[in-house]
N, C-alpha and C. Protein backbone atom coordinates (compact mmCIF):
# COMPACT_ATOMS: atom_id res chain seq x y z
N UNK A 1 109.93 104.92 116.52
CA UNK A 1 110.17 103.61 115.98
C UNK A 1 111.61 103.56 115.48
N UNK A 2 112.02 102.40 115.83
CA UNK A 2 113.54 102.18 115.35
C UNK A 2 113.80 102.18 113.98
N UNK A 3 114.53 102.39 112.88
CA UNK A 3 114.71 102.45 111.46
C UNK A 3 114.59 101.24 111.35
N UNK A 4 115.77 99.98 111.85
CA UNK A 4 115.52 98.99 111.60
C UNK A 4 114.21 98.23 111.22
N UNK A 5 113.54 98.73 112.56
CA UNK A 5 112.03 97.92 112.59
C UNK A 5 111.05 98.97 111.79
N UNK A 6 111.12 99.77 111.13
CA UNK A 6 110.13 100.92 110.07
C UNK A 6 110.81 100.20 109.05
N UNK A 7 111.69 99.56 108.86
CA UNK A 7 112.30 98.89 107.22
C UNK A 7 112.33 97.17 106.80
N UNK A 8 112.13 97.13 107.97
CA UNK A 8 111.67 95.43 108.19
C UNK A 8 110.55 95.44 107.13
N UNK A 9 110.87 94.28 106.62
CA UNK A 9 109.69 93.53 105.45
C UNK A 9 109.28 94.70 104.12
N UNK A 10 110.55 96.03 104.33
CA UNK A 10 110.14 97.02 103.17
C UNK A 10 111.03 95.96 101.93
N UNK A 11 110.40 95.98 100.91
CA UNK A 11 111.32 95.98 99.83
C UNK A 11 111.47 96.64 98.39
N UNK A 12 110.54 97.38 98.99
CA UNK A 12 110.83 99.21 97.99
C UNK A 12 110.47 99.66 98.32
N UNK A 13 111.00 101.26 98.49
CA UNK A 13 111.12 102.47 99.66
C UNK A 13 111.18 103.44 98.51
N UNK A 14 109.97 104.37 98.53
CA UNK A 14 110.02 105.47 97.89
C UNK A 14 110.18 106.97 98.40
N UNK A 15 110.98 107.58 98.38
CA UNK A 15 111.45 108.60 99.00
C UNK A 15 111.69 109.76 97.96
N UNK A 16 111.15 110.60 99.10
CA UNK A 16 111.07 112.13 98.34
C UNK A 16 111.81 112.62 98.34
N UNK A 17 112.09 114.88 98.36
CA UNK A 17 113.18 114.85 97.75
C UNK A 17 114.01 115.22 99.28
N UNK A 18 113.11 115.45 100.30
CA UNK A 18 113.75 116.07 101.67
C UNK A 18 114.93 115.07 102.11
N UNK A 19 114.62 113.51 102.38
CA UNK A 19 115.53 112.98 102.71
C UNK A 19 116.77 113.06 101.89
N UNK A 20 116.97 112.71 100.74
CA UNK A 20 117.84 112.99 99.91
C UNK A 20 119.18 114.44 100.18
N UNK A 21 118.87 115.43 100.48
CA UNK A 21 119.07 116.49 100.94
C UNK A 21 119.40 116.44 102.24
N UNK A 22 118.88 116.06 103.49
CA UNK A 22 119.56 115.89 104.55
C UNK A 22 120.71 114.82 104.06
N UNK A 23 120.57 114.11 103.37
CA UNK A 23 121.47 112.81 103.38
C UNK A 23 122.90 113.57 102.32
N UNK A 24 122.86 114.25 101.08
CA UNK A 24 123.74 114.85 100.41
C UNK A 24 124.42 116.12 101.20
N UNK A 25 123.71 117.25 101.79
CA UNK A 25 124.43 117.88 102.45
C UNK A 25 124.53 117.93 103.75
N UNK A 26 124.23 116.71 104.52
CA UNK A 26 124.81 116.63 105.71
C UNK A 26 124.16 117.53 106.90
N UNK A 27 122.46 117.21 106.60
CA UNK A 27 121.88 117.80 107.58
C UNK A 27 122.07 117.55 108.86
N UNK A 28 122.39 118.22 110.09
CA UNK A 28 123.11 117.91 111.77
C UNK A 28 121.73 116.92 111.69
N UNK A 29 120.47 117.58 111.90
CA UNK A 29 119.59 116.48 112.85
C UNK A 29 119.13 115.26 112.03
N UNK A 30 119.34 115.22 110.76
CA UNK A 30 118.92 114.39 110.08
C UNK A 30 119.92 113.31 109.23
N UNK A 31 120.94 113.95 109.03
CA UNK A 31 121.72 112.97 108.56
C UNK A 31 122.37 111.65 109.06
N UNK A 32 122.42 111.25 110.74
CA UNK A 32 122.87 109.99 111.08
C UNK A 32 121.80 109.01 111.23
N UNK A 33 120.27 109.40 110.71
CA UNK A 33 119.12 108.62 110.23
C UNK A 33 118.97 108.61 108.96
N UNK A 34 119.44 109.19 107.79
CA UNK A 34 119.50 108.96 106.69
C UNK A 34 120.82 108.07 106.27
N UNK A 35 121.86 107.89 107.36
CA UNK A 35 123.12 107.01 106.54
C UNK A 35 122.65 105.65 107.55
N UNK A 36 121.91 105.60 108.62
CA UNK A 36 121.45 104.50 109.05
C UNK A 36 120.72 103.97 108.05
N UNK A 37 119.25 104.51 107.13
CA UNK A 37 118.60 104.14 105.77
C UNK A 37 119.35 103.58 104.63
N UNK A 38 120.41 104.66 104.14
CA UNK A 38 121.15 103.96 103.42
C UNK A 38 122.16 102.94 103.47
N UNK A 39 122.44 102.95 104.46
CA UNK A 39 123.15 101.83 104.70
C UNK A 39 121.98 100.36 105.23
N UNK A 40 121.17 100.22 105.16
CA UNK A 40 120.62 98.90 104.76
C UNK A 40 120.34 99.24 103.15
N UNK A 41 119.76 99.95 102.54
CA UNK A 41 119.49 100.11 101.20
C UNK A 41 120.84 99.79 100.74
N UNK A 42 121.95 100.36 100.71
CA UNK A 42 123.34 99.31 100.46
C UNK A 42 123.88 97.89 100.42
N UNK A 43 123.23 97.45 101.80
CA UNK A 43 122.92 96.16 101.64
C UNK A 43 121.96 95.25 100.56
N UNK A 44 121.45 95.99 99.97
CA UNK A 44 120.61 95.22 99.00
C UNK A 44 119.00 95.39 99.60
N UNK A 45 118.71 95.38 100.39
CA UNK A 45 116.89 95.93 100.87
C UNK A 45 116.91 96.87 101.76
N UNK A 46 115.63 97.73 101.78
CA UNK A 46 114.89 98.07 100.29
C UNK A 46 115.97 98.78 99.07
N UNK A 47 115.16 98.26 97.70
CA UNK A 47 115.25 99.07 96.68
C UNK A 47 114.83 100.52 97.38
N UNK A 48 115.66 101.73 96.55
CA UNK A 48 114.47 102.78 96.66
C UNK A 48 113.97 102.95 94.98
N UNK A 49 112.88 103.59 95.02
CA UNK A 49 112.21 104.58 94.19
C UNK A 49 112.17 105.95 94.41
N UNK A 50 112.59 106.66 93.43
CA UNK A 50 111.95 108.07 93.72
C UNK A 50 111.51 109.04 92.41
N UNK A 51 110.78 110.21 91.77
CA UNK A 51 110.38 110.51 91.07
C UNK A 51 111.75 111.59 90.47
N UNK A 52 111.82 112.24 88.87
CA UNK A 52 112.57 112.54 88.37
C UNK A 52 112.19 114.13 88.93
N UNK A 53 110.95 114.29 89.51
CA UNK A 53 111.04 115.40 90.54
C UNK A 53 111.23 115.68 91.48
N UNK A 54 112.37 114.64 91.59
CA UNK A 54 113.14 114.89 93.22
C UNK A 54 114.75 115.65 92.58
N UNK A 55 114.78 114.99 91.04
CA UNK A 55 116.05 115.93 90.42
C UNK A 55 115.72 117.23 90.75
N UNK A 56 114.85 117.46 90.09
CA UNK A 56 114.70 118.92 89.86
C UNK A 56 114.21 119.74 91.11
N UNK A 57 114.00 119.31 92.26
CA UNK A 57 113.87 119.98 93.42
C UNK A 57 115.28 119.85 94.12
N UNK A 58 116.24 118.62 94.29
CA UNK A 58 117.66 118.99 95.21
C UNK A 58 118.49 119.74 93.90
N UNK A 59 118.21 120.00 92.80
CA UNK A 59 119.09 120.50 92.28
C UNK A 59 119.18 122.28 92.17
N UNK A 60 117.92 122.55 92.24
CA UNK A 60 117.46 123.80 92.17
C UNK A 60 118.58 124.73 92.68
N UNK A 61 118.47 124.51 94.35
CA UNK A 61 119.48 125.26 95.02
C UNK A 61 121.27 125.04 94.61
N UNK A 62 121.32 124.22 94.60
CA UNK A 62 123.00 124.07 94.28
C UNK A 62 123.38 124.87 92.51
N UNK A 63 122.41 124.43 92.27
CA UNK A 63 123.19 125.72 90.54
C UNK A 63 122.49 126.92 90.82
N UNK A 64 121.45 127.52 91.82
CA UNK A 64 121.61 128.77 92.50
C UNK A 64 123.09 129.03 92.41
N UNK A 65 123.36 128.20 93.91
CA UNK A 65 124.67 128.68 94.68
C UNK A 65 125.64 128.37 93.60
N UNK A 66 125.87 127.89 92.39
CA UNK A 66 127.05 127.42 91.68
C UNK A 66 128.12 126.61 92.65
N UNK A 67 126.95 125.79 93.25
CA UNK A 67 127.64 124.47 93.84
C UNK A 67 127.98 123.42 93.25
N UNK A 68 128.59 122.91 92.39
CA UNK A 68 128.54 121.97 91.52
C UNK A 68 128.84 120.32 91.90
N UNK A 69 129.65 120.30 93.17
CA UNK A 69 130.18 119.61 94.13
C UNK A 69 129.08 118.57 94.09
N UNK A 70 127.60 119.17 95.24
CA UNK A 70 126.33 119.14 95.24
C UNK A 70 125.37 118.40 94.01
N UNK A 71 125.46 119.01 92.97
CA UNK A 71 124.84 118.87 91.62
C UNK A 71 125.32 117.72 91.25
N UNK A 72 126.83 117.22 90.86
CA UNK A 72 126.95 116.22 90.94
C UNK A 72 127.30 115.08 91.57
N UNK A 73 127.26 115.37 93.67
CA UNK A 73 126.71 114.31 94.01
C UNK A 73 124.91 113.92 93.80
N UNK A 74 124.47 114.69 93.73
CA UNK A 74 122.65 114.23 93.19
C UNK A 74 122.52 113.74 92.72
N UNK A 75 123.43 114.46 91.11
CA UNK A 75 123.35 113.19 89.57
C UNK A 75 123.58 111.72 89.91
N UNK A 76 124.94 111.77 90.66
CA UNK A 76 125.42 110.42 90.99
C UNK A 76 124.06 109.64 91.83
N UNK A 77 124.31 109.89 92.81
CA UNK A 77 122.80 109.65 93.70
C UNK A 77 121.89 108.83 92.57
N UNK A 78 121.21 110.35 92.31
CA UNK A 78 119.58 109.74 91.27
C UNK A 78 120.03 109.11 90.22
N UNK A 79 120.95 109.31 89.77
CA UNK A 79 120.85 108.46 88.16
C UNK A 79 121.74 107.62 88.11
N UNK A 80 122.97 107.25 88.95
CA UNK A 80 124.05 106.23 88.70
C UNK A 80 124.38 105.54 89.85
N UNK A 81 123.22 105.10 90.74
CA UNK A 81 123.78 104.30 91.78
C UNK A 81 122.58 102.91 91.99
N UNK A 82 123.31 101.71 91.80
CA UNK A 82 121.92 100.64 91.67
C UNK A 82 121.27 100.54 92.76
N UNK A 83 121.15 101.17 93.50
CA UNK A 83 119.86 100.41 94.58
C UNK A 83 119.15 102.26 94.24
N UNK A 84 119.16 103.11 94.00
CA UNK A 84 118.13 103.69 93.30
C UNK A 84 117.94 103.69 92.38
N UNK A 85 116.42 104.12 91.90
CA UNK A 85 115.76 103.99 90.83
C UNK A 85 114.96 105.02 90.73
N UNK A 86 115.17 106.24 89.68
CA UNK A 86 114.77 107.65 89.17
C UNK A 86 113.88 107.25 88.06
N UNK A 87 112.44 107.46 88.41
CA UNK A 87 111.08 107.22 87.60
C UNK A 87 111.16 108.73 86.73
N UNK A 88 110.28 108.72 85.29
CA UNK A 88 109.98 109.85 85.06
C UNK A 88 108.37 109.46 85.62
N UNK A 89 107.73 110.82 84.81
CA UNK A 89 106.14 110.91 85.61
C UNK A 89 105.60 110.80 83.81
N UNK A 90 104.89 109.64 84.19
CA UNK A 90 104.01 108.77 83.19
C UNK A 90 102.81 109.65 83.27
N UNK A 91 101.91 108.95 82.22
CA UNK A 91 100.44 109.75 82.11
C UNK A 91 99.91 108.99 83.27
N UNK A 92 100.35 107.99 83.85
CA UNK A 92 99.40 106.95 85.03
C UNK A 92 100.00 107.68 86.10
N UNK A 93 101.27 107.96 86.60
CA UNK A 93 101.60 109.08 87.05
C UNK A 93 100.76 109.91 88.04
N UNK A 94 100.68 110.55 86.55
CA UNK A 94 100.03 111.76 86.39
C UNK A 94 98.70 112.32 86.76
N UNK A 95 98.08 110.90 86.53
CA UNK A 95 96.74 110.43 86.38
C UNK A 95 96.43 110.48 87.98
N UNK A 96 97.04 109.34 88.22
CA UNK A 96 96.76 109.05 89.77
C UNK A 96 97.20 110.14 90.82
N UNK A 97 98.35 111.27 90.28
CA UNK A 97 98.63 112.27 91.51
C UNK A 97 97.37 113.67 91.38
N UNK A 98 96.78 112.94 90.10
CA UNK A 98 95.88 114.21 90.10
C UNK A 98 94.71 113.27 91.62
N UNK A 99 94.07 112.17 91.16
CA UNK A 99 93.74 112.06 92.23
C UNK A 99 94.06 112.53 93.71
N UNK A 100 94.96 111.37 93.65
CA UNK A 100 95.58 111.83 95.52
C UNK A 100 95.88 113.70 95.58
N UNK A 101 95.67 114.38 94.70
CA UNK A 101 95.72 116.08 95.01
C UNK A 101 94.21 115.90 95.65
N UNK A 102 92.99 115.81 94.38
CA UNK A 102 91.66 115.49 95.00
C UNK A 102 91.39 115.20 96.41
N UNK A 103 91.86 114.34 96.64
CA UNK A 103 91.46 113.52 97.57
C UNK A 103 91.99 113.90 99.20
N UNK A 104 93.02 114.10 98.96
CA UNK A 104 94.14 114.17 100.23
C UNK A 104 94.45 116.30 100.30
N UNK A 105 94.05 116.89 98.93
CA UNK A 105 94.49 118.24 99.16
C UNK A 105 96.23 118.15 98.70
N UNK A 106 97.02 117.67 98.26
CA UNK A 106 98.21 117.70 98.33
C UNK A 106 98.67 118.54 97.55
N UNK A 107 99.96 118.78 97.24
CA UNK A 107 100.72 119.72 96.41
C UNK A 107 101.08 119.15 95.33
N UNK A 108 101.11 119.55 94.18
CA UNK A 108 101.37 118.96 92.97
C UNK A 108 102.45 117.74 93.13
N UNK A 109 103.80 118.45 93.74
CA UNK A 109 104.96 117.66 93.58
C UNK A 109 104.52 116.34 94.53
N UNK A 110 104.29 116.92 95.77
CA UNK A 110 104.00 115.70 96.91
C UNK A 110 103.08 114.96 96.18
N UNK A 111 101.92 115.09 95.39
CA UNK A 111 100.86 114.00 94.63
C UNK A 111 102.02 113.52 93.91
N UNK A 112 103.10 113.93 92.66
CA UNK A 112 103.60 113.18 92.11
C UNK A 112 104.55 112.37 92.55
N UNK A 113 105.42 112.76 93.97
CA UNK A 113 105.70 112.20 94.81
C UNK A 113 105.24 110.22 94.97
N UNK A 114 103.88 110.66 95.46
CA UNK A 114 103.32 109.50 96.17
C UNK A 114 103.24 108.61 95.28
N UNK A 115 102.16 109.37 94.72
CA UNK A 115 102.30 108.19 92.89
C UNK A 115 102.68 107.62 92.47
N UNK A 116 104.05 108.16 92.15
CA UNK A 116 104.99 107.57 91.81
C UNK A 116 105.45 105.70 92.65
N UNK A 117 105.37 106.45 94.18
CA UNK A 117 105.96 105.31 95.16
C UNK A 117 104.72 103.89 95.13
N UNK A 118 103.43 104.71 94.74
CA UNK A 118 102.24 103.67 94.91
C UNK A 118 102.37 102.85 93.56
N UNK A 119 102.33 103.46 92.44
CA UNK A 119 102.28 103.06 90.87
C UNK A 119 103.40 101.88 90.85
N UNK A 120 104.60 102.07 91.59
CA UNK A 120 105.79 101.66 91.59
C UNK A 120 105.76 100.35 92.54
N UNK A 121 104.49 100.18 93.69
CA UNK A 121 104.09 98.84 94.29
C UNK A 121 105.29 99.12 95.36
N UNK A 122 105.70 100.21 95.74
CA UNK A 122 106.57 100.48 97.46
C UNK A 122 105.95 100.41 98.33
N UNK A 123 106.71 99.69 98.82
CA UNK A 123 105.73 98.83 100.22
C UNK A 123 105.47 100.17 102.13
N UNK A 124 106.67 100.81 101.48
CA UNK A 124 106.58 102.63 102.05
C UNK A 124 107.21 103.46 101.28
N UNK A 125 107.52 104.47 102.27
CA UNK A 125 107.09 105.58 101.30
C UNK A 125 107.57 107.14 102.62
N UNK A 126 109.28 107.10 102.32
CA UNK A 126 109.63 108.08 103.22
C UNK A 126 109.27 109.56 102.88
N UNK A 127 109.60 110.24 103.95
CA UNK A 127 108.81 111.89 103.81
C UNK A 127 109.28 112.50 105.50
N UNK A 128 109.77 113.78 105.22
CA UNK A 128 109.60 114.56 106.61
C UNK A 128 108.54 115.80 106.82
N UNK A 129 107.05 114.85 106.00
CA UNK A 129 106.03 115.80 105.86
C UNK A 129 105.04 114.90 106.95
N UNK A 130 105.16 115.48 107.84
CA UNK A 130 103.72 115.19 108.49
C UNK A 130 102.01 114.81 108.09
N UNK A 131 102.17 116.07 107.10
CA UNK A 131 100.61 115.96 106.15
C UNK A 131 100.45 114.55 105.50
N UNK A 132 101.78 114.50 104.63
CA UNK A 132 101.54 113.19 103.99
C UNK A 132 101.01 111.84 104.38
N UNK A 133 101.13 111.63 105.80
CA UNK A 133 100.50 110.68 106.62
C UNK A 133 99.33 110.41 107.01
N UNK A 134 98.73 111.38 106.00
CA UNK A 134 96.84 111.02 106.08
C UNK A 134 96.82 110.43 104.44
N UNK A 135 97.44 109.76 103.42
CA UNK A 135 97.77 109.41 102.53
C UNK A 135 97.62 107.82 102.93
N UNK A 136 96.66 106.94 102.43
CA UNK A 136 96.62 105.79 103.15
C UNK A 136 96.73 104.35 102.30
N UNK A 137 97.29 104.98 100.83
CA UNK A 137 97.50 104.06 99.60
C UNK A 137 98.63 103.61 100.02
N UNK A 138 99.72 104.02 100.65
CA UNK A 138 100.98 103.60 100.75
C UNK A 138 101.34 104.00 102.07
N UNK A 139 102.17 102.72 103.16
CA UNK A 139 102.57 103.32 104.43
C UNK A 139 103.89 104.29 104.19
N UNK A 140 103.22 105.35 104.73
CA UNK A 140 104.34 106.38 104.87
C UNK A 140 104.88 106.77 106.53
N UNK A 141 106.42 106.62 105.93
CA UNK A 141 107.25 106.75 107.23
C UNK A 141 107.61 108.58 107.68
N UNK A 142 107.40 109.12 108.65
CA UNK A 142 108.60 110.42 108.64
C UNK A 142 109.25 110.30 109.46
N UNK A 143 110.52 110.44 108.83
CA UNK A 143 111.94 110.55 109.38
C UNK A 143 112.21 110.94 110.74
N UNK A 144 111.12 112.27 111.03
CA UNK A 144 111.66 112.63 112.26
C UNK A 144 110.39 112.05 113.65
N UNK A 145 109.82 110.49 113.21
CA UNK A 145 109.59 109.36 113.92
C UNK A 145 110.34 108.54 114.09
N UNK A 146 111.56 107.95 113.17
CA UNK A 146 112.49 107.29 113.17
C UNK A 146 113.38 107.64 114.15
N UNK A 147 113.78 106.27 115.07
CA UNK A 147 114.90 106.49 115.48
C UNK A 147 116.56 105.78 115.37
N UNK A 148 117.57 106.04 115.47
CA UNK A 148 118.70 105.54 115.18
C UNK A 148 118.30 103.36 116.22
């Protein structure tokens, strides 16, 4: 499916922390579908959403490596750019990713993930997780279905 037409009629896009990461360090197979994304999200639609545990997963590795470059393009990214929007994880949250773990089997983060994007009323809900697509509260896109 074309990006264009997977973003048609989105007008909040909750995205995890993978895209983010192809899109900051310039993943080869993934990054000229993540600046195609952001660049309508630039335009003004979709908003994104994403959870304050997408900080703490792209950041992990870069203050490993004492990349700082990295660290604070993220900050910039998650916390100072208006067409995103960095949720913390509420008790409703919380609540509801304990479900979707129940229900779907998921991984802590990926439940708080989703949650987040559902709680938040995102109309999708990016991911380059395959699994996540048996998740049927929110349409979820993966990236590597998208095409330029």
């Amino acid at each position: 499916m074309k990006i264009r037409d997977a973003l048609n009629g989105v007008g909040t896009l909750g995205i995890e922390t993978a895209p983010f990461i192809y899109y900051v360090e310039q993943h080869p197979t993934y990054v000229d579908r993540m600046r195609a994304i952001f660049q309508q999200v630039n335009s003004g639609t979709p908003q994104v959403i994403t959870s304050v545990i997408t900080l703490t997963e792209v950041l992990t590795m870069p203050i490993q490596a004492g990349h700082a470059l990295y660290e604070q393009e993220y900050r910039d990214m998650l916390l100072n750019t208006a067409y995103v929007t960095t949720l913390p994880v509420s008790v409703a949250i919380a609540d509801r990713a304990a479900h979707l773990r129940a229900q779907y089997r998921l991984r802590t983060p990926d439940a708080l993930h989703v949650a987040t994007a559902i709680l938040s009323g995102c109309d999708a809900f990016l991911t380059n997780d395959q699994g996540l697509k048996r998740v049927r509260e929110v349409h979820v896109l993966v990236l590597d279905e998208l095409e330029l």
